[in-house]
PDB file of N, CA and C in Angstrom:
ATOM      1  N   UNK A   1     119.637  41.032-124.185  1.00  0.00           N
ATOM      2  CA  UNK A   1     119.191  42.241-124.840  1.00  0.00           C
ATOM      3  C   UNK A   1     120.364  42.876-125.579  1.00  0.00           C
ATOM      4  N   UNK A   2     119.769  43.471-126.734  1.00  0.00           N
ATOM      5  CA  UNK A   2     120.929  43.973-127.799  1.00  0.00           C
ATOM      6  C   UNK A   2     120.839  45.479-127.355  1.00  0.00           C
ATOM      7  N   UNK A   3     121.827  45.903-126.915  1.00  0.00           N
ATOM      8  CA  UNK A   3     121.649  47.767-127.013  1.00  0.00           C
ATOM      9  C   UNK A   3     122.182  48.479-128.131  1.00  0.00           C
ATOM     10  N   UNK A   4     123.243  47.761-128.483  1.00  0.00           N
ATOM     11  CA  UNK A   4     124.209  48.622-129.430  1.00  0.00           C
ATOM     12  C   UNK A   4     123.696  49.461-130.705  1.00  0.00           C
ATOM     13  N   UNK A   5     124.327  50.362-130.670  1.00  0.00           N
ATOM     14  CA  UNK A   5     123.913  51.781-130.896  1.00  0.00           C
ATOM     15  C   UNK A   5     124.896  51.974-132.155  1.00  0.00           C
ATOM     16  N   UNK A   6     124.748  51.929-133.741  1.00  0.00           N
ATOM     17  CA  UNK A   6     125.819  52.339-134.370  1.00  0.00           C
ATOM     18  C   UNK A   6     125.379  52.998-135.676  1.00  0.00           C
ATOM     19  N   UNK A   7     126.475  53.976-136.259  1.00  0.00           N
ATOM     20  CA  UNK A   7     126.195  55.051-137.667  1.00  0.00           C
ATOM     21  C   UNK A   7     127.108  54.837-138.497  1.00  0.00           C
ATOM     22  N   UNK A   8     126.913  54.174-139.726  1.00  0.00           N
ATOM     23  CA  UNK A   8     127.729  54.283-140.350  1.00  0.00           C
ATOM     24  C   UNK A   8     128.335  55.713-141.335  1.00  0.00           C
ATOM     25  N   UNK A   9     129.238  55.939-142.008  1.00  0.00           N
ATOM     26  CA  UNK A   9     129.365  57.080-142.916  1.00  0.00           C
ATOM     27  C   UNK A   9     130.641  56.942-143.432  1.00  0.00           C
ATOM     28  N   UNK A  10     130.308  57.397-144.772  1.00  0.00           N
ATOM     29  CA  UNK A  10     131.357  57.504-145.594  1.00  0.00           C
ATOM     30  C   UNK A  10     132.171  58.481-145.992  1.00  0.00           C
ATOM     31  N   UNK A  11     133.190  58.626-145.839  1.00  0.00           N
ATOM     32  CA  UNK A  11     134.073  60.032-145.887  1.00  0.00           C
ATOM     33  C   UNK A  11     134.646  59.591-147.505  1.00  0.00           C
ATOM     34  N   UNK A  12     134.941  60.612-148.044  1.00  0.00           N
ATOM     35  CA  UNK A  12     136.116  60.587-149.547  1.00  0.00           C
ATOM     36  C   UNK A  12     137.329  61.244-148.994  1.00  0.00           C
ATOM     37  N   UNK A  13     138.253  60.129-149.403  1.00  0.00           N
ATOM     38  CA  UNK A  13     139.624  60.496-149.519  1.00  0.00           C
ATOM     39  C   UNK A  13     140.308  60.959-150.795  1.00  0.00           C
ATOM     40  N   UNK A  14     141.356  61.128-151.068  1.00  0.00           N
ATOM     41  CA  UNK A  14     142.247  61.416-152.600  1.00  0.00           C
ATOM     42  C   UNK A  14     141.974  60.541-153.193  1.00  0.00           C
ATOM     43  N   UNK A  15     141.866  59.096-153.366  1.00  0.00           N
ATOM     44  CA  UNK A  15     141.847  58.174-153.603  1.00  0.00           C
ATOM     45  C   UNK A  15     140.910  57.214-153.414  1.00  0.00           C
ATOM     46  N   UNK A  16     140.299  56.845-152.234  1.00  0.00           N
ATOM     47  CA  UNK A  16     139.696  56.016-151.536  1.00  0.00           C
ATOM     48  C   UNK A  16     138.469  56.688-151.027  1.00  0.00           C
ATOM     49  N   UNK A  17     137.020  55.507-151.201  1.00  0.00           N
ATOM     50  CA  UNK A  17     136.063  55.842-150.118  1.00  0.00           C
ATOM     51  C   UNK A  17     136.630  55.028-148.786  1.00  0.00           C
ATOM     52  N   UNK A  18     136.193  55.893-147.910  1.00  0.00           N
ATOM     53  CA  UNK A  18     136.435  55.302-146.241  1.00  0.00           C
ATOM     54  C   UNK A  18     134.894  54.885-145.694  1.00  0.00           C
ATOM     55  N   UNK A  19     134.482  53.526-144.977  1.00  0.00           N
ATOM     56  CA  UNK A  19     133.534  53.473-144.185  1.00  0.00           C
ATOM     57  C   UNK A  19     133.487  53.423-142.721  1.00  0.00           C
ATOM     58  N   UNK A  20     133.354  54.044-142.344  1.00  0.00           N
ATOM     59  CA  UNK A  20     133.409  54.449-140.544  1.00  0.00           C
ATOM     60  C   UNK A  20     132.452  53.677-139.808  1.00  0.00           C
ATOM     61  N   UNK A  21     132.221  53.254-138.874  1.00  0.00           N
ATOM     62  CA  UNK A  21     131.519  53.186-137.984  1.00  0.00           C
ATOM     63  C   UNK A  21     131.541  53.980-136.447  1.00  0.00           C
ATOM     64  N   UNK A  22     130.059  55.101-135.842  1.00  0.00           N
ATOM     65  CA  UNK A  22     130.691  55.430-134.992  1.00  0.00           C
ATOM     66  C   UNK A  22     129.681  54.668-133.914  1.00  0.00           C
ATOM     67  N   UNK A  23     129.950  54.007-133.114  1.00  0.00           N
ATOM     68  CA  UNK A  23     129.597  52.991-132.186  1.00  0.00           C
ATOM     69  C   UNK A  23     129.661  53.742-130.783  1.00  0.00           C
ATOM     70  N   UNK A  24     128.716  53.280-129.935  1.00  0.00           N
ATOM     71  CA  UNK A  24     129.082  53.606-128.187  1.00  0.00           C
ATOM     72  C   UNK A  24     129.665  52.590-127.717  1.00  0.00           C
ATOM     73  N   UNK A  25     130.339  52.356-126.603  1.00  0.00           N
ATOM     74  CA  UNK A  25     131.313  51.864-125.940  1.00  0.00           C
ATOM     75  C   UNK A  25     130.860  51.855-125.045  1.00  0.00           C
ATOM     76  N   UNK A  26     130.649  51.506-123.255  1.00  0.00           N
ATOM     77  CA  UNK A  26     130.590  51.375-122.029  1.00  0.00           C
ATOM     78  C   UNK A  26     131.806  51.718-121.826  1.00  0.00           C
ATOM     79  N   UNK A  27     132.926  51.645-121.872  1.00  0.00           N
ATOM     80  CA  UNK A  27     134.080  51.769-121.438  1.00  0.00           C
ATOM     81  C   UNK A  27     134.293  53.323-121.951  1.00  0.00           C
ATOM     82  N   UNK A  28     134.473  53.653-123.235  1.00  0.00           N
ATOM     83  CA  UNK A  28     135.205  54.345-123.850  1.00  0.00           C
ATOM     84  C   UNK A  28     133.763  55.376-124.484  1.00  0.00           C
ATOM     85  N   UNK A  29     132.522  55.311-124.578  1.00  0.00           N
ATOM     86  CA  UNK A  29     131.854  56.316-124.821  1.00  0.00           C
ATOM     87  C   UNK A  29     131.904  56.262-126.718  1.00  0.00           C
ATOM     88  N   UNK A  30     131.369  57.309-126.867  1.00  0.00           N
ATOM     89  CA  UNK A  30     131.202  57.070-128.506  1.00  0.00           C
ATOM     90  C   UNK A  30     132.947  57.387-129.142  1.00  0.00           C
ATOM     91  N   UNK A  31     132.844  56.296-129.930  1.00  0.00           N
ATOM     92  CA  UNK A  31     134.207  55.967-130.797  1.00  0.00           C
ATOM     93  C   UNK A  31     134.044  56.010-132.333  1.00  0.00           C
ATOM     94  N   UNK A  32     134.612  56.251-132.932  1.00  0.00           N
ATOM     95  CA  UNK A  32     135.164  56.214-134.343  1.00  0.00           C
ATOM     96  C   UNK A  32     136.020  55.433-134.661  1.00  0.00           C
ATOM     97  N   UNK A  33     135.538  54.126-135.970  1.00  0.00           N
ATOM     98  CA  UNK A  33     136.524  53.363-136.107  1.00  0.00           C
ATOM     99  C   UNK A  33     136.245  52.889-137.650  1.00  0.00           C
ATOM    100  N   UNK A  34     137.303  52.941-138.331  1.00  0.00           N
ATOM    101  CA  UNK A  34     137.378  52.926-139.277  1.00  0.00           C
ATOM    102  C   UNK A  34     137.211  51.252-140.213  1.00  0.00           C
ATOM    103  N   UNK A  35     136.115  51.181-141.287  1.00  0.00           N
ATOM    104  CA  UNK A  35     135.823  49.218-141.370  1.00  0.00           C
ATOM    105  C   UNK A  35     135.829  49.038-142.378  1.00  0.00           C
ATOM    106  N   UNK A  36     136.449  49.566-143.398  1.00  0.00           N
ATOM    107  CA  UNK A  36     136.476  49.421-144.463  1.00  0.00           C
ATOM    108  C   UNK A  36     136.685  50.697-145.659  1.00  0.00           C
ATOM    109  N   UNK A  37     137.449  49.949-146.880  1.00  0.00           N
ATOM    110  CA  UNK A  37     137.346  51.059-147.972  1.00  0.00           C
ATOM    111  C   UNK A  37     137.758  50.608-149.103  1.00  0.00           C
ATOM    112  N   UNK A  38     137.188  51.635-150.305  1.00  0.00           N
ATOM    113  CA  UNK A  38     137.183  51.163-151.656  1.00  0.00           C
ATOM    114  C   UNK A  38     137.854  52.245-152.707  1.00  0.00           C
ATOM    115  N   UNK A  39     138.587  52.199-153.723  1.00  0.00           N
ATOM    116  CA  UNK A  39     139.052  52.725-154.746  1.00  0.00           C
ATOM    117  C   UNK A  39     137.947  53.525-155.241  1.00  0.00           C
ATOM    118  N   UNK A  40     138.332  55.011-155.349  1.00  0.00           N
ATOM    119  CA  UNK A  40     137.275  56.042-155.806  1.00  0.00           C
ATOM    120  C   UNK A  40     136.911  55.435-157.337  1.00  0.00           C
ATOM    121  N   UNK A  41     137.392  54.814-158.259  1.00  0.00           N
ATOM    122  CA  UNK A  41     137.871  54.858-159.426  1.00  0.00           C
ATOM    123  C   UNK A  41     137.158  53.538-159.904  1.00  0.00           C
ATOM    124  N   UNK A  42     136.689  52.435-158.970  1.00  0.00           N
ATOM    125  CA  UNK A  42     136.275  51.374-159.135  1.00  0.00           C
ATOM    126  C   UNK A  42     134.637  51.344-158.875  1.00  0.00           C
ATOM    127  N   UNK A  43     134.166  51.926-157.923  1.00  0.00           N
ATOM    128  CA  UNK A  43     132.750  52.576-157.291  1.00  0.00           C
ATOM    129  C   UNK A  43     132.436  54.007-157.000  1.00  0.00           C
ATOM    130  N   UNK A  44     131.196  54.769-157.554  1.00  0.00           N
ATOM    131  CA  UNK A  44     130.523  55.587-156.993  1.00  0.00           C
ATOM    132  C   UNK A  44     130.249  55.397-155.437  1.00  0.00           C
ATOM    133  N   UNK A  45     129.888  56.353-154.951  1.00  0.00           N
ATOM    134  CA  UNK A  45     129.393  57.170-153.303  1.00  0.00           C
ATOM    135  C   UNK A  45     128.854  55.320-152.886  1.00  0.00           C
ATOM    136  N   UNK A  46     127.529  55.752-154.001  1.00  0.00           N
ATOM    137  CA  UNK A  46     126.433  54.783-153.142  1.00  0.00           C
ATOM    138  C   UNK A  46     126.758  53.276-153.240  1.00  0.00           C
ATOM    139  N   UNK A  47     127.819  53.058-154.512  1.00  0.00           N
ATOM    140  CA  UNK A  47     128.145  51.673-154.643  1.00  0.00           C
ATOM    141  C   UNK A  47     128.687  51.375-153.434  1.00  0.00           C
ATOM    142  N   UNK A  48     130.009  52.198-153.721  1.00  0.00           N
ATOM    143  CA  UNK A  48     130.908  52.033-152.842  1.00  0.00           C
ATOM    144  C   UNK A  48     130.317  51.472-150.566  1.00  0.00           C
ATOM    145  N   UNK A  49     129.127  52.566-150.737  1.00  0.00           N
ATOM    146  CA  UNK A  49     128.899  52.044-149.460  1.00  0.00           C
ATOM    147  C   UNK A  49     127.941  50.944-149.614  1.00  0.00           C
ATOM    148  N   UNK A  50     127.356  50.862-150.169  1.00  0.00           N
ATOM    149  CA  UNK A  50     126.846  49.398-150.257  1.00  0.00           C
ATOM    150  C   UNK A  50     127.439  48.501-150.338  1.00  0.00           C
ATOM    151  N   UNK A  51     128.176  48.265-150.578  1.00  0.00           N
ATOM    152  CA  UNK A  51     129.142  46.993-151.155  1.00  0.00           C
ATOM    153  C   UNK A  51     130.436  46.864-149.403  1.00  0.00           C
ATOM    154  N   UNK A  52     130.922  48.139-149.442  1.00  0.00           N
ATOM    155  CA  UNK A  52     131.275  48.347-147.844  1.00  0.00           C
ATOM    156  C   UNK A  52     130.154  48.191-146.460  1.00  0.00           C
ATOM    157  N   UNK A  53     129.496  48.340-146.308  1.00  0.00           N
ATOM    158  CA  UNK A  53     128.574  47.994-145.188  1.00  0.00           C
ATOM    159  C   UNK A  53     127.963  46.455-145.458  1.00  0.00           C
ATOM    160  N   UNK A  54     127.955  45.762-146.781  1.00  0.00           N
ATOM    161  CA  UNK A  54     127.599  44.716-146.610  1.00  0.00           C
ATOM    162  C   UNK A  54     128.451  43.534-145.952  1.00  0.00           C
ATOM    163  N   UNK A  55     129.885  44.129-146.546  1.00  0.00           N
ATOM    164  CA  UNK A  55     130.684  43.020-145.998  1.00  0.00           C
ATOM    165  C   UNK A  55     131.095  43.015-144.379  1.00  0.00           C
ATOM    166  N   UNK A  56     130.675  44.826-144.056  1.00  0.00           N
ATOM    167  CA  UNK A  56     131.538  44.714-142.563  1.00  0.00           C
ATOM    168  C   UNK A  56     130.131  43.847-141.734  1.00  0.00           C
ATOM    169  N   UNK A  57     128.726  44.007-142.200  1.00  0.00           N
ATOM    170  CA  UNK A  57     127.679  43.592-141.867  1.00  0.00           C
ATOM    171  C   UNK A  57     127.691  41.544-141.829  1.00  0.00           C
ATOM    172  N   UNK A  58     128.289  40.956-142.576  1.00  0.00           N
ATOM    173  CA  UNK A  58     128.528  39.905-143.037  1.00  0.00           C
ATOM    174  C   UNK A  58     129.611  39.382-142.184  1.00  0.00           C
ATOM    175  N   UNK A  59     130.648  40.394-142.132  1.00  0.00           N
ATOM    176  CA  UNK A  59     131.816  39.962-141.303  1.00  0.00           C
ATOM    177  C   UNK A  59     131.425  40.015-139.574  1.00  0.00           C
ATOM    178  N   UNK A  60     130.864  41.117-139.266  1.00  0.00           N
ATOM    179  CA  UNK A  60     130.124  41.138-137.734  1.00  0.00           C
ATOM    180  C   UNK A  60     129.146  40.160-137.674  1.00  0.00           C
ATOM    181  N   UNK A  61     128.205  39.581-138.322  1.00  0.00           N
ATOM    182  CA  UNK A  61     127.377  38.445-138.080  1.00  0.00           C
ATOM    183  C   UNK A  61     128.250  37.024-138.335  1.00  0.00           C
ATOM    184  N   UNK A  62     129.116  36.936-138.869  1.00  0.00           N
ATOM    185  CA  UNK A  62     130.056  35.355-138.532  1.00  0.00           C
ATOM    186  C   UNK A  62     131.005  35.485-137.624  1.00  0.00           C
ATOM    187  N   UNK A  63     131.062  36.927-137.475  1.00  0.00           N
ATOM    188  CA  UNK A  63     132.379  36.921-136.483  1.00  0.00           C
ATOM    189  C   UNK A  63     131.954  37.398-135.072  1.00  0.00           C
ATOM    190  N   UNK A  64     130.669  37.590-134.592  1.00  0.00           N
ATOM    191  CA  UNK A  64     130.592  39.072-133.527  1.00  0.00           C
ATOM    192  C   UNK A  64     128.872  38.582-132.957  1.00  0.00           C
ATOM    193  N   UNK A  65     128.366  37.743-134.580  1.00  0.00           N
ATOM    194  CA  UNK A  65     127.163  37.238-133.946  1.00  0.00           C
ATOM    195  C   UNK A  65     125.918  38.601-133.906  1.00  0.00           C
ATOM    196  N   UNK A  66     126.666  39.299-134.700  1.00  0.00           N
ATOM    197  CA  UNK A  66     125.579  40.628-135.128  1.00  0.00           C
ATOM    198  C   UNK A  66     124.174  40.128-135.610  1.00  0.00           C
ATOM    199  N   UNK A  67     123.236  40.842-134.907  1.00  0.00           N
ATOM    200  CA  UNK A  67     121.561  40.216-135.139  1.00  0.00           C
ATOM    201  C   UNK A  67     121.634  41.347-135.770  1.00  0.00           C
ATOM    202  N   UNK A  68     120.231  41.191-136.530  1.00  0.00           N
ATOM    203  CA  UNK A  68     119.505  42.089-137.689  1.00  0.00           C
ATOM    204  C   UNK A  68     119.245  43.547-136.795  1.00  0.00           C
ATOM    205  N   UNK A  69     119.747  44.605-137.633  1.00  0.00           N
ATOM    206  CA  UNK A  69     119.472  45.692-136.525  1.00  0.00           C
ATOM    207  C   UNK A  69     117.613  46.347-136.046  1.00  0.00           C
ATOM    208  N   UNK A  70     117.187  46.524-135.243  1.00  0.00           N
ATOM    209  CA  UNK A  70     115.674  46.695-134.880  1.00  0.00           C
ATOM    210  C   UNK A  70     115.643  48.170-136.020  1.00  0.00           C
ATOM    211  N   UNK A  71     116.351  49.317-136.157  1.00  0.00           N
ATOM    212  CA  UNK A  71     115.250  50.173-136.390  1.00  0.00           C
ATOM    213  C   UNK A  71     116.855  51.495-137.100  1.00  0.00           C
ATOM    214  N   UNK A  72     116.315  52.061-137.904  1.00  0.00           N
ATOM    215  CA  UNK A  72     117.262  52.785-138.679  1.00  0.00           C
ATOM    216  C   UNK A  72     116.587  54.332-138.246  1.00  0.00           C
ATOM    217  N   UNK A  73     117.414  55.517-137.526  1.00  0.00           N
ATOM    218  CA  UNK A  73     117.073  56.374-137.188  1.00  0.00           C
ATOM    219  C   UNK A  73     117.380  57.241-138.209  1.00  0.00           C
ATOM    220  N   UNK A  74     118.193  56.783-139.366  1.00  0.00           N
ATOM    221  CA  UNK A  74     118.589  58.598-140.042  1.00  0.00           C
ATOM    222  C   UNK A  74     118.596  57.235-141.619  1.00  0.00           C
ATOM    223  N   UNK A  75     118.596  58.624-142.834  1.00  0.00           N
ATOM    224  CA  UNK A  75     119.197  58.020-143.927  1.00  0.00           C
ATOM    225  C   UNK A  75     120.028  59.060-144.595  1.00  0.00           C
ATOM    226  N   UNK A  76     121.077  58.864-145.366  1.00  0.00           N
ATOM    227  CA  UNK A  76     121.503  59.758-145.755  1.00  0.00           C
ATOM    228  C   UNK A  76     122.107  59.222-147.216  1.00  0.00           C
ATOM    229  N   UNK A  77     123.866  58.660-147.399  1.00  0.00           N
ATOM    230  CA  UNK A  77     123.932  57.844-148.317  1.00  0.00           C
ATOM    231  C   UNK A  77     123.123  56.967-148.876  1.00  0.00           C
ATOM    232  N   UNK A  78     122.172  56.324-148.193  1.00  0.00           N
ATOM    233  CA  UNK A  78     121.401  55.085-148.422  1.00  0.00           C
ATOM    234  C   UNK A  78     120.285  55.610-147.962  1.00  0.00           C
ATOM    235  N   UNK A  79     119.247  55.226-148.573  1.00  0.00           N
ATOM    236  CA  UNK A  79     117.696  55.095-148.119  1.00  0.00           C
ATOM    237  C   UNK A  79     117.185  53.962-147.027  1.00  0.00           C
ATOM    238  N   UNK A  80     116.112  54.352-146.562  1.00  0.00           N
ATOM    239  CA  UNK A  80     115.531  52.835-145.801  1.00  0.00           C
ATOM    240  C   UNK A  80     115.199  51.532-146.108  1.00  0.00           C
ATOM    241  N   UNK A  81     114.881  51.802-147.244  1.00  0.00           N
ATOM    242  CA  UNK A  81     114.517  50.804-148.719  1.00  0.00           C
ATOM    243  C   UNK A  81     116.218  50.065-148.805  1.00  0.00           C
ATOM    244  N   UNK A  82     117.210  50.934-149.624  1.00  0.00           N
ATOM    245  CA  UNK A  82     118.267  50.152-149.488  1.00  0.00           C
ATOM    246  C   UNK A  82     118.910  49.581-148.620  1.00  0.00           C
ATOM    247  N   UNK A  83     118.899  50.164-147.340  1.00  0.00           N
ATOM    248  CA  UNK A  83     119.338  49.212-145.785  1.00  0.00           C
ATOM    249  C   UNK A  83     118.806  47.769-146.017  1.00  0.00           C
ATOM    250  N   UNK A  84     117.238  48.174-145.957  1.00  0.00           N
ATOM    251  CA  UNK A  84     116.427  46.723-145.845  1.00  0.00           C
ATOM    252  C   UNK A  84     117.265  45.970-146.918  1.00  0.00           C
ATOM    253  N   UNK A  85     117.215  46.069-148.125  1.00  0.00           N
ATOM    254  CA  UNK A  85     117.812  45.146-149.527  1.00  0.00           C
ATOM    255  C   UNK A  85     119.594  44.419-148.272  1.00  0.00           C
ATOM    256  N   UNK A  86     119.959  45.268-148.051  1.00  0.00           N
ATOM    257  CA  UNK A  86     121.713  44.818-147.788  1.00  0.00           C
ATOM    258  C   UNK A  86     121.231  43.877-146.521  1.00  0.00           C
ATOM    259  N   UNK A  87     120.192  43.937-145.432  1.00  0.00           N
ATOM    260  CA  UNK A  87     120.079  43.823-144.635  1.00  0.00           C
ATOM    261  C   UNK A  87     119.654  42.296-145.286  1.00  0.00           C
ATOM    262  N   UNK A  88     118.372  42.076-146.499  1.00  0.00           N
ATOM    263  CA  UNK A  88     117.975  40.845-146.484  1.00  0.00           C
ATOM    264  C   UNK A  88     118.862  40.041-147.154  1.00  0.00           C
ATOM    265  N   UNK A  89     120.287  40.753-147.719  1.00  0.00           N
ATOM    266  CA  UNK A  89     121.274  39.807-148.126  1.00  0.00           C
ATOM    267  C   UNK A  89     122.137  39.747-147.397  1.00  0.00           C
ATOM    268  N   UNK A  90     122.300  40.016-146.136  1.00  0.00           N
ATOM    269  CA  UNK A  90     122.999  39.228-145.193  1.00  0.00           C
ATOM    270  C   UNK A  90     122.645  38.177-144.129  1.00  0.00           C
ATOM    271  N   UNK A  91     121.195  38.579-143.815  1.00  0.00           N
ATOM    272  CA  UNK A  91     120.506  37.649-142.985  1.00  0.00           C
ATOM    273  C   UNK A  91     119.542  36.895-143.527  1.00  0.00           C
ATOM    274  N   UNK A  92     119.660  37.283-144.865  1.00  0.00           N
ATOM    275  CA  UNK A  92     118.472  36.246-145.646  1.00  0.00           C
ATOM    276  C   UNK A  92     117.315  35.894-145.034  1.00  0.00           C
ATOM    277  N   UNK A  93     116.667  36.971-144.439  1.00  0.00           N
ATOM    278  CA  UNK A  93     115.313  37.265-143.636  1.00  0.00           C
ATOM    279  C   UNK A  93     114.758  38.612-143.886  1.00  0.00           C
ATOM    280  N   UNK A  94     113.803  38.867-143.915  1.00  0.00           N
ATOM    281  CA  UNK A  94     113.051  40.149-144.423  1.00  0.00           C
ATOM    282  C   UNK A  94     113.277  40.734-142.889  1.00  0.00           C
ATOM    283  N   UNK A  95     112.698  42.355-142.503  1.00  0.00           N
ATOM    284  CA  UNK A  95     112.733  42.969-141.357  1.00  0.00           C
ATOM    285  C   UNK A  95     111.663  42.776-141.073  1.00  0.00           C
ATOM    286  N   UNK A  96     111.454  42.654-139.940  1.00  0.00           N
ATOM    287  CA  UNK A  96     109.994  43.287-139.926  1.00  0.00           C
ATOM    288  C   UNK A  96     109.256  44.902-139.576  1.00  0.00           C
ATOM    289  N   UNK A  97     108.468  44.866-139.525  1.00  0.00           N
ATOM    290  CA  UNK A  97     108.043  46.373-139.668  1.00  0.00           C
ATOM    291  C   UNK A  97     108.154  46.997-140.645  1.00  0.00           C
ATOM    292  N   UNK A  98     108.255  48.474-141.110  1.00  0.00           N
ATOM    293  CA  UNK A  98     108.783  49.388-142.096  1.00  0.00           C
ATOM    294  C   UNK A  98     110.266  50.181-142.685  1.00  0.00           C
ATOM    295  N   UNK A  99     110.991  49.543-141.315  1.00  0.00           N
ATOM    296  CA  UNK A  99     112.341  49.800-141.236  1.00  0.00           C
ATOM    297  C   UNK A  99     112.770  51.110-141.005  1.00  0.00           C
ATOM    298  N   UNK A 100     111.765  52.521-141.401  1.00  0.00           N
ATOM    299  CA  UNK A 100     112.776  53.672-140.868  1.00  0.00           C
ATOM    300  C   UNK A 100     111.821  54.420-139.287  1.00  0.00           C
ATOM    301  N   UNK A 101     112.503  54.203-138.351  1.00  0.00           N
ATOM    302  CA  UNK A 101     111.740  54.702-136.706  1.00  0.00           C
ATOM    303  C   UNK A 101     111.219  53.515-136.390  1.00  0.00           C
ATOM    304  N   UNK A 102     111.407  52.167-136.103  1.00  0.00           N
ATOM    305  CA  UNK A 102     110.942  51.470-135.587  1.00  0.00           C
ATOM    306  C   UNK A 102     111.663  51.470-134.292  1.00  0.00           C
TER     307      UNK A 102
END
């Protein structure tokens, strides 16, 4: 069984978008950890996290064995619609269901 519990978000720096992940832990409880980032100057907000959540998404499924996530509780940068899109280009499988409260 998969429990893991995670939010991504994007902070702006001087320079740089930042992509966060804040994850729960068993050990350590909810954490903040930082997975990526992009040149303000090269991508907008929404590029920028799209293009950042796909790869850390890409990199956790070859590296970590990350399954397709069951169910998206919030949207904010991204819609439910766009999750699903990043989601079917990493697992090259549709979701099932409707994707936002499943």
């Amino acid at each position: 069984m998969n429990g893991r519990v995670d939010g991504y978000y994007l902070s702006r720096g001087r320079s740089h978008w930042m992509l966060w992940v804040h994850a729960y832990d068993d050990n350590d409880g909810w954490t903040w950890c930082a997975i990526g980032h992009a040149p303000q100057k090269q991508a907008s907000r929404n590029q920028a996290m799209i293009h950042l959540l796909a790869d850390f998404w890409r990199w956790e499924k070859e590296n970590n064995e990350l399954e397709h996530y069951s169910w998206i509780n919030e949207e904010d940068c991204l819609n439910a619609s766009e999750l699903r899109t990043i989601a079917l280009l990493v697992w090259n499988a549709a979701p099932e269901g409707n994707g936002k409260n499943e």
